[in-house]
PDB file of N, CA and C in Angstrom:
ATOM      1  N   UNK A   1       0.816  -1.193   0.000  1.00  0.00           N
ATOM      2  CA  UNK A   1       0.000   0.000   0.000  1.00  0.00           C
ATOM      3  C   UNK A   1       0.866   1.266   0.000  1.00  0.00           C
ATOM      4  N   UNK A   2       1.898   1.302   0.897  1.00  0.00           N
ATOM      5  CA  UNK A   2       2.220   2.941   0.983  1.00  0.00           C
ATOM      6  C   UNK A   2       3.522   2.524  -0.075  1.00  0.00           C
ATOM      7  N   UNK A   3       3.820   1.813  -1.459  1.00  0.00           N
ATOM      8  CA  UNK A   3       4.900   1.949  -2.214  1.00  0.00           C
ATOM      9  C   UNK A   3       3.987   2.138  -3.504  1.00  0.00           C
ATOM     10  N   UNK A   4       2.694   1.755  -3.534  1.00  0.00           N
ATOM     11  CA  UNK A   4       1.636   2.722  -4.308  1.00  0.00           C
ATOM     12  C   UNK A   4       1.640   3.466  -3.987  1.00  0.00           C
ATOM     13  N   UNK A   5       1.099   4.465  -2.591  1.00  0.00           N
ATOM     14  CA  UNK A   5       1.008   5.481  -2.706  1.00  0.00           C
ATOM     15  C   UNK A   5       2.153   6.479  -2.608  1.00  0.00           C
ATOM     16  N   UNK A   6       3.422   6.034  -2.619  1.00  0.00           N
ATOM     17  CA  UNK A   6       4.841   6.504  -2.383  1.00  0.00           C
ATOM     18  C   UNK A   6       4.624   6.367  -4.163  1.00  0.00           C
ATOM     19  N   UNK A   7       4.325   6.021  -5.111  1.00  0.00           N
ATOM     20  CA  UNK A   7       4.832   5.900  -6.217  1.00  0.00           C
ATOM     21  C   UNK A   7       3.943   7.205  -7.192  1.00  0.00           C
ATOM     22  N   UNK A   8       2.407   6.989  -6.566  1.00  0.00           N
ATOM     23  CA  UNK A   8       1.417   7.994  -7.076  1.00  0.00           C
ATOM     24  C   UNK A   8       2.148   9.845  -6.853  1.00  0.00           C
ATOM     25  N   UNK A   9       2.458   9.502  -5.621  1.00  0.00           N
ATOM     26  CA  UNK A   9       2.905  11.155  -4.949  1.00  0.00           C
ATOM     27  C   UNK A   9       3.792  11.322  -6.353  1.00  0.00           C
ATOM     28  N   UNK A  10       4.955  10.564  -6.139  1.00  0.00           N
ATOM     29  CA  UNK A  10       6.546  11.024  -6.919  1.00  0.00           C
ATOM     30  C   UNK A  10       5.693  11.107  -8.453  1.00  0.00           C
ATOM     31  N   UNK A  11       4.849  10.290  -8.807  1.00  0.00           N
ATOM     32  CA  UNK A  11       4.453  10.263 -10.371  1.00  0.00           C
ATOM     33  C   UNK A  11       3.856  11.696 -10.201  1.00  0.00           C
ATOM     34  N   UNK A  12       2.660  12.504  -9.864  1.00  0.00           N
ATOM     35  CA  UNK A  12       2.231  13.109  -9.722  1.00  0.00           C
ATOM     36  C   UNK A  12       3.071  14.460  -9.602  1.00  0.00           C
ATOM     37  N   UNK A  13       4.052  14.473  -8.714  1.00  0.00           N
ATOM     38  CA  UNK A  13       5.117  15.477  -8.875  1.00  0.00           C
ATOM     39  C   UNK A  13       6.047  15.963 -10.161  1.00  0.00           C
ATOM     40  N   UNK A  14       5.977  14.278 -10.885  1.00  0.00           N
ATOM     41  CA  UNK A  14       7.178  14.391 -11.947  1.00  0.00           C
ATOM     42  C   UNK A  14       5.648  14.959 -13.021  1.00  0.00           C
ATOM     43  N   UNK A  15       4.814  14.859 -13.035  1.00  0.00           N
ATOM     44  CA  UNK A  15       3.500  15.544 -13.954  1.00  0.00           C
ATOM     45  C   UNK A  15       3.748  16.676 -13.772  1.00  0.00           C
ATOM     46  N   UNK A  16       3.706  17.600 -13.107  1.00  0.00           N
ATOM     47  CA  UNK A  16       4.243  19.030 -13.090  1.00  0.00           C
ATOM     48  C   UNK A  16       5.556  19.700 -13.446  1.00  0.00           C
ATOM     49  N   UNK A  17       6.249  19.084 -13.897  1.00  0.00           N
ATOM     50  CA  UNK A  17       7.805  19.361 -14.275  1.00  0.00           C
ATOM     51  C   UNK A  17       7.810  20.174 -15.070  1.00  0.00           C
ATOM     52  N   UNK A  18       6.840  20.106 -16.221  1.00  0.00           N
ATOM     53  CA  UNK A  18       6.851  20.359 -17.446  1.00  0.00           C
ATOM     54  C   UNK A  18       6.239  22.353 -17.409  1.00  0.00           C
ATOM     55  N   UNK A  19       5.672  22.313 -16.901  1.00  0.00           N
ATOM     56  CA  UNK A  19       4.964  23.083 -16.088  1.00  0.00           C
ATOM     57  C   UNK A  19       4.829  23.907 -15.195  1.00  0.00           C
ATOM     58  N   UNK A  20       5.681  23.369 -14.322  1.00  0.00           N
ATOM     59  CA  UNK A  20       5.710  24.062 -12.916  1.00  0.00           C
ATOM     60  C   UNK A  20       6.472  24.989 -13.357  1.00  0.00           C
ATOM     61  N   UNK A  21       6.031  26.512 -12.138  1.00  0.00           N
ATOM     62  CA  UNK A  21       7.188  27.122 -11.862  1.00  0.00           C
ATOM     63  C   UNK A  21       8.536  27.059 -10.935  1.00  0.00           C
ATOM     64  N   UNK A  22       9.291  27.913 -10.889  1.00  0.00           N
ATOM     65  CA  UNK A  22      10.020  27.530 -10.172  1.00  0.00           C
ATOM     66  C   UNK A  22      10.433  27.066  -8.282  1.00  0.00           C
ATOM     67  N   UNK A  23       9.281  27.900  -7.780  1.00  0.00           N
ATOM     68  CA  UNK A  23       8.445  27.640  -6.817  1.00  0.00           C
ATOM     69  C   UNK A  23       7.965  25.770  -6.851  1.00  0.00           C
ATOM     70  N   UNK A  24       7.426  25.473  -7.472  1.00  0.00           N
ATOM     71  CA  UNK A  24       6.894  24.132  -7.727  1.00  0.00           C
ATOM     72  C   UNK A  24       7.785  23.853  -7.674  1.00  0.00           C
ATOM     73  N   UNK A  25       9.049  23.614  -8.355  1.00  0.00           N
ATOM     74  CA  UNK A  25      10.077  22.725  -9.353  1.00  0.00           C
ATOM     75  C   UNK A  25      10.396  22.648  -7.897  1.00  0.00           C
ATOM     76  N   UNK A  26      10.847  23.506  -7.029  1.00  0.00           N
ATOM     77  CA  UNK A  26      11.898  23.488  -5.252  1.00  0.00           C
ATOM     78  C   UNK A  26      10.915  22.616  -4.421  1.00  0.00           C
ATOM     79  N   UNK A  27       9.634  23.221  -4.670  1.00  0.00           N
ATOM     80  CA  UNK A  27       8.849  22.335  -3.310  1.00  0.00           C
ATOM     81  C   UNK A  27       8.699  20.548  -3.821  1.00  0.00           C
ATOM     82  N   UNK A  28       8.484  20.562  -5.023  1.00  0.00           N
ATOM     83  CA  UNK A  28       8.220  19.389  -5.877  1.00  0.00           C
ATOM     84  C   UNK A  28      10.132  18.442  -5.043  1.00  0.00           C
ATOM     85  N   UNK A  29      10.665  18.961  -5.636  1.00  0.00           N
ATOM     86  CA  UNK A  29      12.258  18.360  -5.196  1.00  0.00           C
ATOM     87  C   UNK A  29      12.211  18.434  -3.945  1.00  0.00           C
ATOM     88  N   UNK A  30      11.948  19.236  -3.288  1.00  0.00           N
ATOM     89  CA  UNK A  30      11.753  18.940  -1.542  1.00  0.00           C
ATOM     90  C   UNK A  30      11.222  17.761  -0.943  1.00  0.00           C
ATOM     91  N   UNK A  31      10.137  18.309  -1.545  1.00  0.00           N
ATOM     92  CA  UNK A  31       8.862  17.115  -0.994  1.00  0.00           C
ATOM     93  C   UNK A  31       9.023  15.436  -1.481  1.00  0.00           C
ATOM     94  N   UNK A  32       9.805  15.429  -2.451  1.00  0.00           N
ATOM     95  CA  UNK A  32       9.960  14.249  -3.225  1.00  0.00           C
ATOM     96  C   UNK A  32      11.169  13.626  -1.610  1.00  0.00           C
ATOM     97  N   UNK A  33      12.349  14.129  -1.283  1.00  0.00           N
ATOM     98  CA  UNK A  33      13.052  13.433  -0.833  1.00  0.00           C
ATOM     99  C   UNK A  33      12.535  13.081   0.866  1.00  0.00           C
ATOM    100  N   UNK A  34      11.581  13.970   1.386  1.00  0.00           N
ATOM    101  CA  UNK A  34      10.698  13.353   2.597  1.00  0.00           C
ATOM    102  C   UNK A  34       9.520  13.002   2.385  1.00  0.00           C
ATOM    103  N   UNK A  35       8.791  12.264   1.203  1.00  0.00           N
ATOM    104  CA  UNK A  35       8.181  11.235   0.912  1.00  0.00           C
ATOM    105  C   UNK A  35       9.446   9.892   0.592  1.00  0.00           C
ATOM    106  N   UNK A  36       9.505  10.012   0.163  1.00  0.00           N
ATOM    107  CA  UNK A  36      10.802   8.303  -0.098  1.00  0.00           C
ATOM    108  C   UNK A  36      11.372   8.364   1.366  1.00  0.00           C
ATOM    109  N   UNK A  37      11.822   9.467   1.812  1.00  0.00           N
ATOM    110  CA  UNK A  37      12.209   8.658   3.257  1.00  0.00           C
ATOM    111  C   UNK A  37      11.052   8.422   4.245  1.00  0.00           C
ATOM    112  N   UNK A  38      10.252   8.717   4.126  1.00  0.00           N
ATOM    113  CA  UNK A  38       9.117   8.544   5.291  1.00  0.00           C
ATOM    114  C   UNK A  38       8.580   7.057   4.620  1.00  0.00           C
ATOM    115  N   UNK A  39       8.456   6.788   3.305  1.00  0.00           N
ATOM    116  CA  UNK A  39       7.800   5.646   2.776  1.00  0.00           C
ATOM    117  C   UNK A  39       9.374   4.496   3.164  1.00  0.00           C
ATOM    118  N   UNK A  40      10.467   4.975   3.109  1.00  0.00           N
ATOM    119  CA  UNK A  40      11.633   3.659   3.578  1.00  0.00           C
ATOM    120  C   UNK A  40      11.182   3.438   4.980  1.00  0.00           C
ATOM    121  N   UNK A  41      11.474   4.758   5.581  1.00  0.00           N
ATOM    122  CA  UNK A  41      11.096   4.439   7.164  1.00  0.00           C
ATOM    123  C   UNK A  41       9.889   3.575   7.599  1.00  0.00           C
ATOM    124  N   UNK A  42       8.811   3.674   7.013  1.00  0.00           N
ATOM    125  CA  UNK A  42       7.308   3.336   7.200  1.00  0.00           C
ATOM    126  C   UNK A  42       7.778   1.543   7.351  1.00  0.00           C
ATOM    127  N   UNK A  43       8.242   1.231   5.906  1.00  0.00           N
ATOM    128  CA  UNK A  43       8.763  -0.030   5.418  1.00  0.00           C
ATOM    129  C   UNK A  43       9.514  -0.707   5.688  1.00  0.00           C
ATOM    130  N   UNK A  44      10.877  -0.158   6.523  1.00  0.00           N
ATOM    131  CA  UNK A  44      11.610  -0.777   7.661  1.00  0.00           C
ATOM    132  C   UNK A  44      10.731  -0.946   8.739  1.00  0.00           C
ATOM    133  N   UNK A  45       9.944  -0.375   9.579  1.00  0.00           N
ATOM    134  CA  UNK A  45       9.297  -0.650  10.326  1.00  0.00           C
ATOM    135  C   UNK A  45       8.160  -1.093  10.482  1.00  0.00           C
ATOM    136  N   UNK A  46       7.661  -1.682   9.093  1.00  0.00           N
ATOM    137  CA  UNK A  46       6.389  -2.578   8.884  1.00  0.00           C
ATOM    138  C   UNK A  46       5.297  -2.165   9.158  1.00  0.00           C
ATOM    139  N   UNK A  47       4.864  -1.199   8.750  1.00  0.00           N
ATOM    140  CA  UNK A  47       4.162   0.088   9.457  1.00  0.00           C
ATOM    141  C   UNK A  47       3.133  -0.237   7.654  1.00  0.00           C
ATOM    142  N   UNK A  48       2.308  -0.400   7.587  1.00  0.00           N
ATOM    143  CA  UNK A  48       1.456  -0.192   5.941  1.00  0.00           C
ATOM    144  C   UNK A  48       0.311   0.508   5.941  1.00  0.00           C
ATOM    145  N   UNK A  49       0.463   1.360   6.566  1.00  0.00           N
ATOM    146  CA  UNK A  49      -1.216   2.416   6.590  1.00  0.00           C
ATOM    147  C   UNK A  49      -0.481   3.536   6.075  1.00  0.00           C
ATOM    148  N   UNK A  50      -1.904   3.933   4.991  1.00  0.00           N
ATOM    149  CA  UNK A  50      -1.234   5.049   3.854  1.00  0.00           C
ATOM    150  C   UNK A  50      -1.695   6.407   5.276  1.00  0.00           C
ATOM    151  N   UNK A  51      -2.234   5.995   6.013  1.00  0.00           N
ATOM    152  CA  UNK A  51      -2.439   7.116   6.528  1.00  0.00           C
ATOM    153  C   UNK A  51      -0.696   7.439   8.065  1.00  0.00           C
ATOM    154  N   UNK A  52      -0.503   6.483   8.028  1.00  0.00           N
ATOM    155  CA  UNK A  52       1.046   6.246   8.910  1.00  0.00           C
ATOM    156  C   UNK A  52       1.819   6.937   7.993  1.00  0.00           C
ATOM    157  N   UNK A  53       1.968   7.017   6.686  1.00  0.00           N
ATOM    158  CA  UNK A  53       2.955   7.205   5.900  1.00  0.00           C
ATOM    159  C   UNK A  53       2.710   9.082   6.348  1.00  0.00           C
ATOM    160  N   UNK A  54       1.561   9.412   5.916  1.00  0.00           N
ATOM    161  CA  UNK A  54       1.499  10.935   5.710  1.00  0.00           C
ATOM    162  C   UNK A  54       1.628  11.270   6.974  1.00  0.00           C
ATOM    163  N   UNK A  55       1.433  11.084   8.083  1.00  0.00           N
ATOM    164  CA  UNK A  55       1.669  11.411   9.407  1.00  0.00           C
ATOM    165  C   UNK A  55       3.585  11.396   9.187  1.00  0.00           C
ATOM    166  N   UNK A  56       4.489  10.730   8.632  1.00  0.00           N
ATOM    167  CA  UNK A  56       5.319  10.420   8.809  1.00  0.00           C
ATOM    168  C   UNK A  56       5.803  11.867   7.999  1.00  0.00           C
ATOM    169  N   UNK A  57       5.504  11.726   7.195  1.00  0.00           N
ATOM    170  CA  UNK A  57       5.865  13.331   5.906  1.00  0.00           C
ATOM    171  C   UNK A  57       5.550  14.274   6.707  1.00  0.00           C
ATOM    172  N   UNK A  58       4.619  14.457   7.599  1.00  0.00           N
ATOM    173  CA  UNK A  58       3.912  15.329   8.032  1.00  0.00           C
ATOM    174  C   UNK A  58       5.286  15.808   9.262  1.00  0.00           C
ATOM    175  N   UNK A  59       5.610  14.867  10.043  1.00  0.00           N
ATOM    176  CA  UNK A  59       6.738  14.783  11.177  1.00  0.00           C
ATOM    177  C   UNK A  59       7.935  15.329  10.410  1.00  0.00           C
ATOM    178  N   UNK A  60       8.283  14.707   9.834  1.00  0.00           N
ATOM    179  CA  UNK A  60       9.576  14.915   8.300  1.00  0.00           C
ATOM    180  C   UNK A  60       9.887  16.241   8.464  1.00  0.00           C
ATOM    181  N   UNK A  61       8.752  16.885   7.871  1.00  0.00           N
ATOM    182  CA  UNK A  61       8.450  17.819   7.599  1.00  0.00           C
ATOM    183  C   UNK A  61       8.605  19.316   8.425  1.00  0.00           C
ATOM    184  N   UNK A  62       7.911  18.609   9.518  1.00  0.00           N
ATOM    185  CA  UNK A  62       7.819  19.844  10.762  1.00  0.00           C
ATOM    186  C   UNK A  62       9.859  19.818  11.582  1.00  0.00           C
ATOM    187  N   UNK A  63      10.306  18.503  11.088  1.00  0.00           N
ATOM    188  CA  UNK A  63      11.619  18.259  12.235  1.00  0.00           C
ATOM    189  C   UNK A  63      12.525  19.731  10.864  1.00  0.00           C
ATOM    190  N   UNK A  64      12.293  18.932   9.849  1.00  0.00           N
ATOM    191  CA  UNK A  64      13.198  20.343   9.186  1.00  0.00           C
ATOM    192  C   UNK A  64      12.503  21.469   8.635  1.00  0.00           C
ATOM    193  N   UNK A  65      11.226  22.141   9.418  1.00  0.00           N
ATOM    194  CA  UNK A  65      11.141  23.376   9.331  1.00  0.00           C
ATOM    195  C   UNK A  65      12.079  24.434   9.334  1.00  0.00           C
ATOM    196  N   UNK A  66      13.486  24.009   9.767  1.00  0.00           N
ATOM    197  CA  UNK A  66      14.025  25.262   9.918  1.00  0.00           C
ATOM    198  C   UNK A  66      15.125  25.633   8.829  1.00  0.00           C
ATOM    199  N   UNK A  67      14.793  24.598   8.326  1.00  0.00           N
ATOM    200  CA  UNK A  67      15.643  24.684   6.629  1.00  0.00           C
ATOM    201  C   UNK A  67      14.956  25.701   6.025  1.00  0.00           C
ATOM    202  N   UNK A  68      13.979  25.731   5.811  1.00  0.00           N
ATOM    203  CA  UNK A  68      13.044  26.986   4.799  1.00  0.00           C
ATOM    204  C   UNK A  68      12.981  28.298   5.538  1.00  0.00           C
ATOM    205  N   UNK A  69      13.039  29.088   5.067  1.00  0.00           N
ATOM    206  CA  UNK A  69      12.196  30.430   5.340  1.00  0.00           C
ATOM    207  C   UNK A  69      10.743  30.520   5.176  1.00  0.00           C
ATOM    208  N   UNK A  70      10.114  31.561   6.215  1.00  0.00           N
ATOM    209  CA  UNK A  70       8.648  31.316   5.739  1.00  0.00           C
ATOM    210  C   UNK A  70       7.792  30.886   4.345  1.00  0.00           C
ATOM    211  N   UNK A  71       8.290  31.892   3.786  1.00  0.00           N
ATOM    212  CA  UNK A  71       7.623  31.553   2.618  1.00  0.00           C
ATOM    213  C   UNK A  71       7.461  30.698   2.169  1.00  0.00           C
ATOM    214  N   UNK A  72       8.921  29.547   1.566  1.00  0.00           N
ATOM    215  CA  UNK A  72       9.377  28.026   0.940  1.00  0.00           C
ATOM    216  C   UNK A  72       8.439  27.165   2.032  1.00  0.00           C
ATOM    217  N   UNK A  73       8.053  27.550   3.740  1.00  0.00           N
ATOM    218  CA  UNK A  73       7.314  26.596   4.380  1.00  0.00           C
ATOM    219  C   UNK A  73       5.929  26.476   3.230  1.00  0.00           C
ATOM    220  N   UNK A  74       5.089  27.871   3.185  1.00  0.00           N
ATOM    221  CA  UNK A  74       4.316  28.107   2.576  1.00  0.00           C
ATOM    222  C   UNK A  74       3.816  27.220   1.338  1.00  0.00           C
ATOM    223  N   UNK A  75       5.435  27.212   0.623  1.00  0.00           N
ATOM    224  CA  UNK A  75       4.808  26.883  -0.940  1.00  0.00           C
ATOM    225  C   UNK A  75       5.056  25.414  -0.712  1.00  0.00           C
ATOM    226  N   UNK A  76       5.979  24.507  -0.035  1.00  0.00           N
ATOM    227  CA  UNK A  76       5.851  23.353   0.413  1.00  0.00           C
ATOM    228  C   UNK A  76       4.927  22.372   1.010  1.00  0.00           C
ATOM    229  N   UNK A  77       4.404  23.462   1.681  1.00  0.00           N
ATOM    230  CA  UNK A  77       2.564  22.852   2.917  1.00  0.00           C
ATOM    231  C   UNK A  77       1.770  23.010   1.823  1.00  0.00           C
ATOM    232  N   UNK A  78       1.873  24.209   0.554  1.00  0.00           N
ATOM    233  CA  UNK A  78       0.377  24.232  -0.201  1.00  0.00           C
ATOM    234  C   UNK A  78       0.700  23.108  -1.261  1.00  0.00           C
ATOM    235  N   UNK A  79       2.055  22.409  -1.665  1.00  0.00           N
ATOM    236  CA  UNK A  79       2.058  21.609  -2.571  1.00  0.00           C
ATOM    237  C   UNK A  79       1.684  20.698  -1.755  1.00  0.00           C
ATOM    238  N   UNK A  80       2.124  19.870  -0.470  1.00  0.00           N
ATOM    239  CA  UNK A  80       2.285  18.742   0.127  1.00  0.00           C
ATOM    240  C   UNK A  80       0.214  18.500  -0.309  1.00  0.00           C
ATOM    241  N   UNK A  81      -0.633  19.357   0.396  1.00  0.00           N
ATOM    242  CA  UNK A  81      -1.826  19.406   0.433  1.00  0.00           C
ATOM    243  C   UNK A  81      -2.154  18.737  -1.134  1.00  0.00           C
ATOM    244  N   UNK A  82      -1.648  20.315  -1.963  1.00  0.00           N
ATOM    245  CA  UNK A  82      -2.426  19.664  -3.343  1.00  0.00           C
ATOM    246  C   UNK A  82      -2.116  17.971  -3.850  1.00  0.00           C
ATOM    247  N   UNK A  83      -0.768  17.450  -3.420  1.00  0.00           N
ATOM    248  CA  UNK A  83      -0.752  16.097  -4.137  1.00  0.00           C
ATOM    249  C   UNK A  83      -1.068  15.097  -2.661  1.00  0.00           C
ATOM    250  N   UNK A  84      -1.632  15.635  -1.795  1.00  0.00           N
ATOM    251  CA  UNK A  84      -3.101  14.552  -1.120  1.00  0.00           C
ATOM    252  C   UNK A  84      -4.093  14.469  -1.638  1.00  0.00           C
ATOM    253  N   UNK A  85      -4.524  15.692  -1.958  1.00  0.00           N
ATOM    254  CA  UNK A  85      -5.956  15.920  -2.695  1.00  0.00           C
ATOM    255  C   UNK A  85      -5.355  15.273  -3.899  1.00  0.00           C
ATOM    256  N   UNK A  86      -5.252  15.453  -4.857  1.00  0.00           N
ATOM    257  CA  UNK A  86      -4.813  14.812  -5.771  1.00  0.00           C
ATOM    258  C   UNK A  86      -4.305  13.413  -6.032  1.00  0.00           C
ATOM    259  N   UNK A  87      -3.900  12.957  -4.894  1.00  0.00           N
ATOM    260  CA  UNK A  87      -3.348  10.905  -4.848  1.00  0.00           C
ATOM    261  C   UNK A  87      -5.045  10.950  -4.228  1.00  0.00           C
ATOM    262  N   UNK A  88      -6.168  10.941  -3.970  1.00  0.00           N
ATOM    263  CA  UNK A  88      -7.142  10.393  -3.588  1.00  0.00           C
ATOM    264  C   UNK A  88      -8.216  10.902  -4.526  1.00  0.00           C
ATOM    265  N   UNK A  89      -7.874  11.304  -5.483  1.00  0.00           N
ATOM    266  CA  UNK A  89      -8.617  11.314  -6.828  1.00  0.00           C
ATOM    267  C   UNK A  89      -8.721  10.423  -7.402  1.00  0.00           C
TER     268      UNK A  89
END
């Protein structure tokens, strides 16, 4: 389950490439490398609820808040959102 939905996110990200701005292109590359580690982590620890996984991105996420400046939090939280809404389409 969560190496489908680890596969939908990254597919879904690489769909905007073409496209995105550059804003996208950073959060898209962000977000890509704490999904694959939250989906390894999930998977070393035998953990298979797609909803464990996003809690896990979600943690990921908040531990290196302090990498970004406000804003990059901004455009990172509004992408992370759109490709949830979007993997449950």
């Amino acid at each position: 389950m969560i190496q489908q939905y680890e596969e939908k996110l990254l597919s879904l990200i690489d769909l905007t490439v073409e496209t995105a701005s550059d804003d996208e292109l950073f959060a898209g590359g962000y977000l890509r490398g704490h999904i694959s580690l939250s989906a390894a982590n999930c998977e070393v620890n035998g953990v298979t609820s797609v909803e464990a996984m996003k809690q896990a991105v979600e943690e990921s996420l908040k531990e290196a808040q302090s990498e970004l400046n406000p804003a990059d939090q901004l455009i990172v939280k509004a992408m992370w959102d759109k490709l949830q809404q979007d993997a449950q389409d």
